[in-house]
N, C-alpha and C. Protein backbone atom coordinates (compact mmCIF):
# COMPACT_ATOMS: atom_id res chain seq x y z
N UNK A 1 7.20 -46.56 -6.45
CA UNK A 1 6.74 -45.22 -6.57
C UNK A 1 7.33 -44.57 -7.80
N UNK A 2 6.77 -44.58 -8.85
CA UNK A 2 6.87 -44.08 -9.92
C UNK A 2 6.04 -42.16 -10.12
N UNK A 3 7.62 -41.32 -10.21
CA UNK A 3 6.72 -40.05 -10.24
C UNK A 3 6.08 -39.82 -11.68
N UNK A 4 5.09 -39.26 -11.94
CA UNK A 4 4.54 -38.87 -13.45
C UNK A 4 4.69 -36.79 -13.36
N UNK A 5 5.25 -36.92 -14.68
CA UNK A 5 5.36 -35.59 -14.94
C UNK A 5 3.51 -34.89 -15.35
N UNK A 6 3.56 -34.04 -14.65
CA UNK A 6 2.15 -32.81 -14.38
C UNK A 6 2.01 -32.37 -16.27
N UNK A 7 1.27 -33.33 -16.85
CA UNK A 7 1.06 -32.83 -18.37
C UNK A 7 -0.54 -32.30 -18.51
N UNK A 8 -0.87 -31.85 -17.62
CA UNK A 8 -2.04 -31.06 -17.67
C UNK A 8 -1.83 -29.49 -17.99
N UNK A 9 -2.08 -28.55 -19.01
CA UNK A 9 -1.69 -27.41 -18.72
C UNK A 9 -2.18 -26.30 -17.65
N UNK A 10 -1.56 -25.47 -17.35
CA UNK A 10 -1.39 -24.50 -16.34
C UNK A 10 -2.97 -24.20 -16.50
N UNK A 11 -3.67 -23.27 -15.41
CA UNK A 11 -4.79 -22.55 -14.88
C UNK A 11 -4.50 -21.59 -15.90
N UNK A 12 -5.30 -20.88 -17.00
CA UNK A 12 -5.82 -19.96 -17.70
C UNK A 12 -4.78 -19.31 -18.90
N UNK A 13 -4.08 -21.02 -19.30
CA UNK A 13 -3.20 -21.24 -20.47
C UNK A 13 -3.94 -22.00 -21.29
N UNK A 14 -4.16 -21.94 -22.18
CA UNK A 14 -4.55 -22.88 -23.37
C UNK A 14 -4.10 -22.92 -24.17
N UNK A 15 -3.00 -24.90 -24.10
CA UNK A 15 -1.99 -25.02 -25.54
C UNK A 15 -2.70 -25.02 -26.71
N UNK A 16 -4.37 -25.50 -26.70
CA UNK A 16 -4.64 -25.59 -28.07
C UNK A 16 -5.54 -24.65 -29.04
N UNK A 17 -5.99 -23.50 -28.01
CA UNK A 17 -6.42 -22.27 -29.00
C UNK A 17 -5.47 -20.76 -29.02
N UNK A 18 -4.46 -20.86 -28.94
CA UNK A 18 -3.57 -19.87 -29.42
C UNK A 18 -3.75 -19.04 -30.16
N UNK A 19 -3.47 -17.82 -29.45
CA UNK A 19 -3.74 -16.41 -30.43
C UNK A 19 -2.84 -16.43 -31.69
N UNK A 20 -3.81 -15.97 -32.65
CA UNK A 20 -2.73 -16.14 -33.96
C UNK A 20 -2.17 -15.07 -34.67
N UNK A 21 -0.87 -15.65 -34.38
CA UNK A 21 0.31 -14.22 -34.88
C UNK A 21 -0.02 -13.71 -36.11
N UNK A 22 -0.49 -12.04 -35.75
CA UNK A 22 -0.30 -11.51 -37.26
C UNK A 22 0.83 -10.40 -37.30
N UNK A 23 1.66 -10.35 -38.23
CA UNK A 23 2.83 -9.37 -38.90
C UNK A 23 2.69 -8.34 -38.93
N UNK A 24 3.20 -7.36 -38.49
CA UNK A 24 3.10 -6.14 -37.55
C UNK A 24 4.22 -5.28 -38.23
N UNK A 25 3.97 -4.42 -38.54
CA UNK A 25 5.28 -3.32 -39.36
C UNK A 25 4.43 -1.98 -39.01
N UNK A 26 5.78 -1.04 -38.93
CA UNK A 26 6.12 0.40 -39.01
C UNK A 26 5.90 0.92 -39.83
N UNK A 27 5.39 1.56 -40.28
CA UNK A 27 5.69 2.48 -41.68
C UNK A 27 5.48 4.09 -41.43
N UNK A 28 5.30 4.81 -42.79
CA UNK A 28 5.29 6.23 -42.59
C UNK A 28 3.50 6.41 -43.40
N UNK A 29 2.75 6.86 -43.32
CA UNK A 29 1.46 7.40 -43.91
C UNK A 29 1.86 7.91 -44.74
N UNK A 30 0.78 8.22 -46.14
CA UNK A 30 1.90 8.64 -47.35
C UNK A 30 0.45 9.64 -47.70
N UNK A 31 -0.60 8.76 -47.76
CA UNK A 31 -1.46 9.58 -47.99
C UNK A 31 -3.01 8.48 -47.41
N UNK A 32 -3.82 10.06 -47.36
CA UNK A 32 -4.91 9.57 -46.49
C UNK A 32 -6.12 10.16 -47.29
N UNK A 33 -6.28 9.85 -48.54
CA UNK A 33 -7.36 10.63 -49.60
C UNK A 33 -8.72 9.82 -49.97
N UNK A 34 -8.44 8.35 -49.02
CA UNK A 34 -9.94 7.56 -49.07
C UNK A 34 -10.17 7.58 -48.03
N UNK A 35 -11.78 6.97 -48.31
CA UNK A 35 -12.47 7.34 -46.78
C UNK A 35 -12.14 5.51 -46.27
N UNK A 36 -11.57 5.86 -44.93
CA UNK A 36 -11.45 4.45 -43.86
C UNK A 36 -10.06 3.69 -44.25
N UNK A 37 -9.51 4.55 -45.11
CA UNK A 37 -8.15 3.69 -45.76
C UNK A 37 -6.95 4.83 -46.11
N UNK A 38 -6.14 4.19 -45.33
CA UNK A 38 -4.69 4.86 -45.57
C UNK A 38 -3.42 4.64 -46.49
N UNK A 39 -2.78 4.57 -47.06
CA UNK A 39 -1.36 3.90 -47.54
C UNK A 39 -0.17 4.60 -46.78
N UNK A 40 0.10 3.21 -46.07
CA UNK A 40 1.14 3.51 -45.25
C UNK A 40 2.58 2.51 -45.92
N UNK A 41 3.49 3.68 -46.21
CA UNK A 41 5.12 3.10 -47.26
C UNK A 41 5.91 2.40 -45.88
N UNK A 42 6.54 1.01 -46.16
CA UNK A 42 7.36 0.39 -44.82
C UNK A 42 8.63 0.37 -46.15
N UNK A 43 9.73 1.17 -45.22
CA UNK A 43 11.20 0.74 -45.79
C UNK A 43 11.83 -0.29 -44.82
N UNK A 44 12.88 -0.64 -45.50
CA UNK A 44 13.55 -1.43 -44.93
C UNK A 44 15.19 -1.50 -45.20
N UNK A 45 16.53 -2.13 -44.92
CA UNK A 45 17.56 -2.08 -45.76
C UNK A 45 17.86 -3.47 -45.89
N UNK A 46 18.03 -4.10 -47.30
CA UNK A 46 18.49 -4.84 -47.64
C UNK A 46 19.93 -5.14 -48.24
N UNK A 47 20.36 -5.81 -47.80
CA UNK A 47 22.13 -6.25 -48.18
C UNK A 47 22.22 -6.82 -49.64
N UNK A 48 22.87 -5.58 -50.37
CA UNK A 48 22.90 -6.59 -51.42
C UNK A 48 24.36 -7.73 -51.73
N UNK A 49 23.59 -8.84 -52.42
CA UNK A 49 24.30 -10.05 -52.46
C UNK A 49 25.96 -9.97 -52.52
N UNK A 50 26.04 -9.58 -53.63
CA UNK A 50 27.13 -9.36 -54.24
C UNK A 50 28.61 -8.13 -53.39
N UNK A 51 27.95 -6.70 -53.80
CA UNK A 51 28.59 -6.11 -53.07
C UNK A 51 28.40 -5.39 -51.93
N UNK A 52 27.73 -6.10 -51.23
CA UNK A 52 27.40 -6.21 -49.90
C UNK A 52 27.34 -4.72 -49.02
N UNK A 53 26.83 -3.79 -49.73
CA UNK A 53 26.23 -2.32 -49.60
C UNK A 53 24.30 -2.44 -49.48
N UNK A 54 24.18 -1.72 -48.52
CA UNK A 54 22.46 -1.56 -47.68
C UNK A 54 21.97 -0.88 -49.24
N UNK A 55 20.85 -1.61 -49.38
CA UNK A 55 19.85 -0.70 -49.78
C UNK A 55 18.44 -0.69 -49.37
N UNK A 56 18.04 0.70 -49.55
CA UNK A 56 16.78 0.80 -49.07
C UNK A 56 15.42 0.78 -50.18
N UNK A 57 14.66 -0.42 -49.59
CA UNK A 57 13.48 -0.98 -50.34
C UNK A 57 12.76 -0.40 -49.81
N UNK A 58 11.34 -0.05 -50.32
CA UNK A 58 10.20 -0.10 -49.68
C UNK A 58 9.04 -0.42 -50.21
N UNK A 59 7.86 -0.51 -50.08
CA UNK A 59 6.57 -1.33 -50.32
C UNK A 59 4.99 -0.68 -49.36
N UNK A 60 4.55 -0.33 -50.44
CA UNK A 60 3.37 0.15 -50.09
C UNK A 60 1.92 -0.70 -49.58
N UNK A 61 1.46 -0.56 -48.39
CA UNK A 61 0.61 -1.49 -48.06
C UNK A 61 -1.07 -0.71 -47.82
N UNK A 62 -2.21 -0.39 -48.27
CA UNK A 62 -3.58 -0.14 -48.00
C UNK A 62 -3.87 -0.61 -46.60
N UNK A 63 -3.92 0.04 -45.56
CA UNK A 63 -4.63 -0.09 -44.26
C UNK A 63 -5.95 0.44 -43.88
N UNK A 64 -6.65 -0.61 -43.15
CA UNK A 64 -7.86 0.13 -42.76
C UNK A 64 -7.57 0.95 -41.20
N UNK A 65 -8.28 2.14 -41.57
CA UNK A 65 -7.79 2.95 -40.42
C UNK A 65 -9.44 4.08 -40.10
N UNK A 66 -10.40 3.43 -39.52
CA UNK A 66 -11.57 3.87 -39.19
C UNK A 66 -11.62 4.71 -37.91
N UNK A 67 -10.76 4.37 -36.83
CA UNK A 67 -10.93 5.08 -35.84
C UNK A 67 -9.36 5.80 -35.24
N UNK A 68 -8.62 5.89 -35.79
CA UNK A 68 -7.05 6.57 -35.37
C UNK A 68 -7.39 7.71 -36.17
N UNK A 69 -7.71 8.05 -37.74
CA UNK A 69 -7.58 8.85 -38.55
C UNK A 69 -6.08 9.18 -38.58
N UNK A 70 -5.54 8.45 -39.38
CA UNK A 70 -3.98 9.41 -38.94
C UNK A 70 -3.68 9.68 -40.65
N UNK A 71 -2.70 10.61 -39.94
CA UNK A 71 -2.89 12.19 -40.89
C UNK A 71 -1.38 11.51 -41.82
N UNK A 72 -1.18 11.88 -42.99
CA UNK A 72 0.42 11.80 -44.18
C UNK A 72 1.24 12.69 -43.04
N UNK A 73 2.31 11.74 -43.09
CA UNK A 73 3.65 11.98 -42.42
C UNK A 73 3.27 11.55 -40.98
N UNK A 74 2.71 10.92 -40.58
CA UNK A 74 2.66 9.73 -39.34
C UNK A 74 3.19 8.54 -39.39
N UNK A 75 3.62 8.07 -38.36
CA UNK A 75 4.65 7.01 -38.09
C UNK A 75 3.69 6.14 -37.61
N UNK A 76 2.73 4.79 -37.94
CA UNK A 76 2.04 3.98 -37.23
C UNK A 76 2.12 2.83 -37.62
N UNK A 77 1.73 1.91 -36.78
CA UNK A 77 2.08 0.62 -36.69
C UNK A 77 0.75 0.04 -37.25
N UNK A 78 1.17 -0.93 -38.18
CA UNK A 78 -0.63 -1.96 -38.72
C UNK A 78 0.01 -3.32 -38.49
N UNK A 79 -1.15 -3.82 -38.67
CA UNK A 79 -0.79 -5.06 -38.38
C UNK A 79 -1.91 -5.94 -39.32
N UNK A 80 -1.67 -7.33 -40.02
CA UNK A 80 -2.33 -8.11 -41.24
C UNK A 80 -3.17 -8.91 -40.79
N UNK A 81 -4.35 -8.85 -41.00
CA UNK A 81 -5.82 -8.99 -40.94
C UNK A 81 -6.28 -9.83 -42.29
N UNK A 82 -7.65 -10.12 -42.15
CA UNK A 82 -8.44 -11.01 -43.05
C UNK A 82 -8.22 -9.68 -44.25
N UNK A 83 -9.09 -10.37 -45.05
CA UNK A 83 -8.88 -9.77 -46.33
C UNK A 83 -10.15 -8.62 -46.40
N UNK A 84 -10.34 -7.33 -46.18
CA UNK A 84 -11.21 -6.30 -45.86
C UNK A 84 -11.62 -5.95 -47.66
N UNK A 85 -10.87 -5.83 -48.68
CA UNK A 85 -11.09 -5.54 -49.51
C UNK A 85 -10.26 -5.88 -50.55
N UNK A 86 -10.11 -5.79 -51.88
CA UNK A 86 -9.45 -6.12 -53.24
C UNK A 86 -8.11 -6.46 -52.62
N UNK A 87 -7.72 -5.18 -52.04
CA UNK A 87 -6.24 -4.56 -51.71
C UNK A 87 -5.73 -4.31 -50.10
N UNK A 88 -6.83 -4.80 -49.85
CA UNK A 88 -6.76 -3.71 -48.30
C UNK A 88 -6.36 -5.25 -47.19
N UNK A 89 -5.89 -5.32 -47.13
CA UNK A 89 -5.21 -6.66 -45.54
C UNK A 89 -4.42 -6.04 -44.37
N UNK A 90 -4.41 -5.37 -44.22
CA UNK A 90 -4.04 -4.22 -42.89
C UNK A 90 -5.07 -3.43 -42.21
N UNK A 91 -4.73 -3.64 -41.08
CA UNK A 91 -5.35 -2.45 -39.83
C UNK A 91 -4.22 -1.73 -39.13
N UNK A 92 -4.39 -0.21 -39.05
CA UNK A 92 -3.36 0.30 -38.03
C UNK A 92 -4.07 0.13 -36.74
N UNK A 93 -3.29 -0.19 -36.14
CA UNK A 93 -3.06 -0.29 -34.68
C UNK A 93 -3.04 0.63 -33.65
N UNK A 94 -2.08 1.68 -33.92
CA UNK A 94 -1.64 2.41 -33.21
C UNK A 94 -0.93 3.42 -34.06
N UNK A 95 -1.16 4.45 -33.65
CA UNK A 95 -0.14 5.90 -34.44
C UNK A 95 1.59 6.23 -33.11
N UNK A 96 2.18 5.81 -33.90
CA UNK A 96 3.50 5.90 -32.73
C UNK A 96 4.18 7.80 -32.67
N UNK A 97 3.64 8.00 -33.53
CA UNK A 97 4.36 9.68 -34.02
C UNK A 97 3.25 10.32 -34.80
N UNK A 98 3.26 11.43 -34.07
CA UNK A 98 2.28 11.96 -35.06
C UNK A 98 3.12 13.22 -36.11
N UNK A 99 2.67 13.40 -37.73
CA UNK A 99 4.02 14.33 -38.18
C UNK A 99 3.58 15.60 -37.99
N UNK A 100 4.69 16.44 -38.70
CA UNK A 100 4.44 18.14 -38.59
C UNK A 100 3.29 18.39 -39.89
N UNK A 101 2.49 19.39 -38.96
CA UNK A 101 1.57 19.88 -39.85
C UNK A 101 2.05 21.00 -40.39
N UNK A 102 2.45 21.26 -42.11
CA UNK A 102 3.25 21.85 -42.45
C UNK A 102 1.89 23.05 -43.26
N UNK A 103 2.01 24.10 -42.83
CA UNK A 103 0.72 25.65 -43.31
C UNK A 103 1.75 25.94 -44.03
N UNK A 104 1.03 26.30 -45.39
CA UNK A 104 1.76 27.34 -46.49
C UNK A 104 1.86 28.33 -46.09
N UNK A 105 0.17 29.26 -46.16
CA UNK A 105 -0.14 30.28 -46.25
C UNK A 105 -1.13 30.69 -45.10
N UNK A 106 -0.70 31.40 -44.40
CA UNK A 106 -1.93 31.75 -43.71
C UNK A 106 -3.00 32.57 -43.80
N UNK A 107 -3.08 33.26 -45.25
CA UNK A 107 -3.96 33.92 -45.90
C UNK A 107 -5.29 32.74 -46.27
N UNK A 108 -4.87 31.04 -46.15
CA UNK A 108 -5.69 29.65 -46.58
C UNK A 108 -6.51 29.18 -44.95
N UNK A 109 -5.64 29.99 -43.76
CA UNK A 109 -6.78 29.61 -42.75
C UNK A 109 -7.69 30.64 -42.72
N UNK A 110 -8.92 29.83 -42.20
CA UNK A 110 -9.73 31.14 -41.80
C UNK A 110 -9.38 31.23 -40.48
N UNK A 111 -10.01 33.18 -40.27
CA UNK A 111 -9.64 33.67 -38.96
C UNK A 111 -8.48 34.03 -38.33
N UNK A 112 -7.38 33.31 -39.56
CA UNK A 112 -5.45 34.20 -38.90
C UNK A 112 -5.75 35.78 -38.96
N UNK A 113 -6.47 36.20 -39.31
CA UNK A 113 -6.44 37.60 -39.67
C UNK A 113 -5.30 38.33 -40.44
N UNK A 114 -4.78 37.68 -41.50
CA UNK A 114 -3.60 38.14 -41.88
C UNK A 114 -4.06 38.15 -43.46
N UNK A 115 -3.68 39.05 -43.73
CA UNK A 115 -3.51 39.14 -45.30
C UNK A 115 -2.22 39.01 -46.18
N UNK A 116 -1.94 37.82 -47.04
CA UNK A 116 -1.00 38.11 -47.61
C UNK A 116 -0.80 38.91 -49.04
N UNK A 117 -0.10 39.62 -48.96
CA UNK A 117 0.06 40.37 -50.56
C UNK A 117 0.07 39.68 -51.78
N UNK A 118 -0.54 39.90 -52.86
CA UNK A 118 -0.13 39.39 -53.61
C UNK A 118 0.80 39.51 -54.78
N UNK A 119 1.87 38.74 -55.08
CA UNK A 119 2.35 39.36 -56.26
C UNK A 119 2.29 39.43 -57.72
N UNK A 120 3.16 40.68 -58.24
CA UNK A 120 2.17 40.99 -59.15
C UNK A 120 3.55 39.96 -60.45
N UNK A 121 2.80 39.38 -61.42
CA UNK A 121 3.63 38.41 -62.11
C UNK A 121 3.62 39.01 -63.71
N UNK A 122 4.90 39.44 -64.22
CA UNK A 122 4.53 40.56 -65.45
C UNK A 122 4.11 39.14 -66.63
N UNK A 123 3.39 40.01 -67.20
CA UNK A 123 2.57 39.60 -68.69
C UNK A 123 3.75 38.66 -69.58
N UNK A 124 3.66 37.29 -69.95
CA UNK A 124 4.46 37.11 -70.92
C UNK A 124 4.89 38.00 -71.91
N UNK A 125 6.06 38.00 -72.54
CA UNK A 125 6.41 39.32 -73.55
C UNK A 125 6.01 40.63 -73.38
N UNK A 126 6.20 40.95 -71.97
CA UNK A 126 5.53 42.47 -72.09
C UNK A 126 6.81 43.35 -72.86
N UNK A 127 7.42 43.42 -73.59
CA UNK A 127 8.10 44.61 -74.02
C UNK A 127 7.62 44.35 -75.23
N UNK A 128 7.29 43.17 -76.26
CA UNK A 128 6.39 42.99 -77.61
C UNK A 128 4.86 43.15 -77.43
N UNK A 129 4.99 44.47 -78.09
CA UNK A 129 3.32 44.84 -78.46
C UNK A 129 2.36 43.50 -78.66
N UNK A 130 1.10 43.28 -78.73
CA UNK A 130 0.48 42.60 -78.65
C UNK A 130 -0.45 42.28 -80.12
N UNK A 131 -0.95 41.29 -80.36
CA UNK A 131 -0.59 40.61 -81.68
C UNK A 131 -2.25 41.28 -82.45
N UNK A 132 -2.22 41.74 -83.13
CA UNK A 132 -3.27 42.07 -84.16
C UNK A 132 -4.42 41.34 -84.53
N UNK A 133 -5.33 41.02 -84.17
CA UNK A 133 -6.07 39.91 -85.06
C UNK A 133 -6.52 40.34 -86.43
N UNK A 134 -6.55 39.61 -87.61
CA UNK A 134 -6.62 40.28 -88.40
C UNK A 134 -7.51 39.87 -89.14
């Protein structure tokens, strides 16, 4: 009686079509001024060799981002995909943070009902009379 080891794989495992790992990073949204495409900056700290003090690298990557829309100063996760365009090999995934929406002026929304004053900014050289044409 010779036992044989069970080399059949498991019920609804498959060793030989495996999902294929793609590289997955954090970054911050930097800007969102094309249509379906973001640039999202990933830092990182690297040790340098010598005198062995962190520095911080970072590297700008083009993501396609069609259905999140996420806004500059968001924290989201992409992850590396076929090649979509020239530049573009990323999809975000997921938005992990969304950032502060920072209003200047609220005289720039419509409907605050607020008026801001404006100020008044004096004339270059106003105490020298003004020049003759001649």
């Amino acid at each position: 009686m010779s036992s044989t080891p069970n080399t059949q794989p498991e019920a609804g495992v498959s060793s030989t079509a495996a999902e294929p790992r793609h590289t997955r990073k954090v970054g911050t949204v930097v800007s969102n001024k094309m249509e379906k495409t973001v640039v999202v900056e990933v830092s990182r700290l690297v040790k340098h060799e010598r005198y062995g003090r962190y520095q911080k690298k970072s590297a700008r990557f083009l993501a396609d981002d069609r259905v999140l829309k996420a806004q500059p100063g968001d924290t989201v996760e992409i992850e590396e995909t076929r090649p979509l365009s020239a530049r573009k090999r990323w999809r975000v995934t997921a938005i992990v943070t969304k950032g502060r929406v920072a209003v200047s002026d609220t005289a720039d929304v419509p409907g605050s009902g607020k008026k801001v004053a404006e100020k008044k900014v004096p004339a270059k050289n106003a105490s020298r009379p003004a020049r003759r044409a001649s």
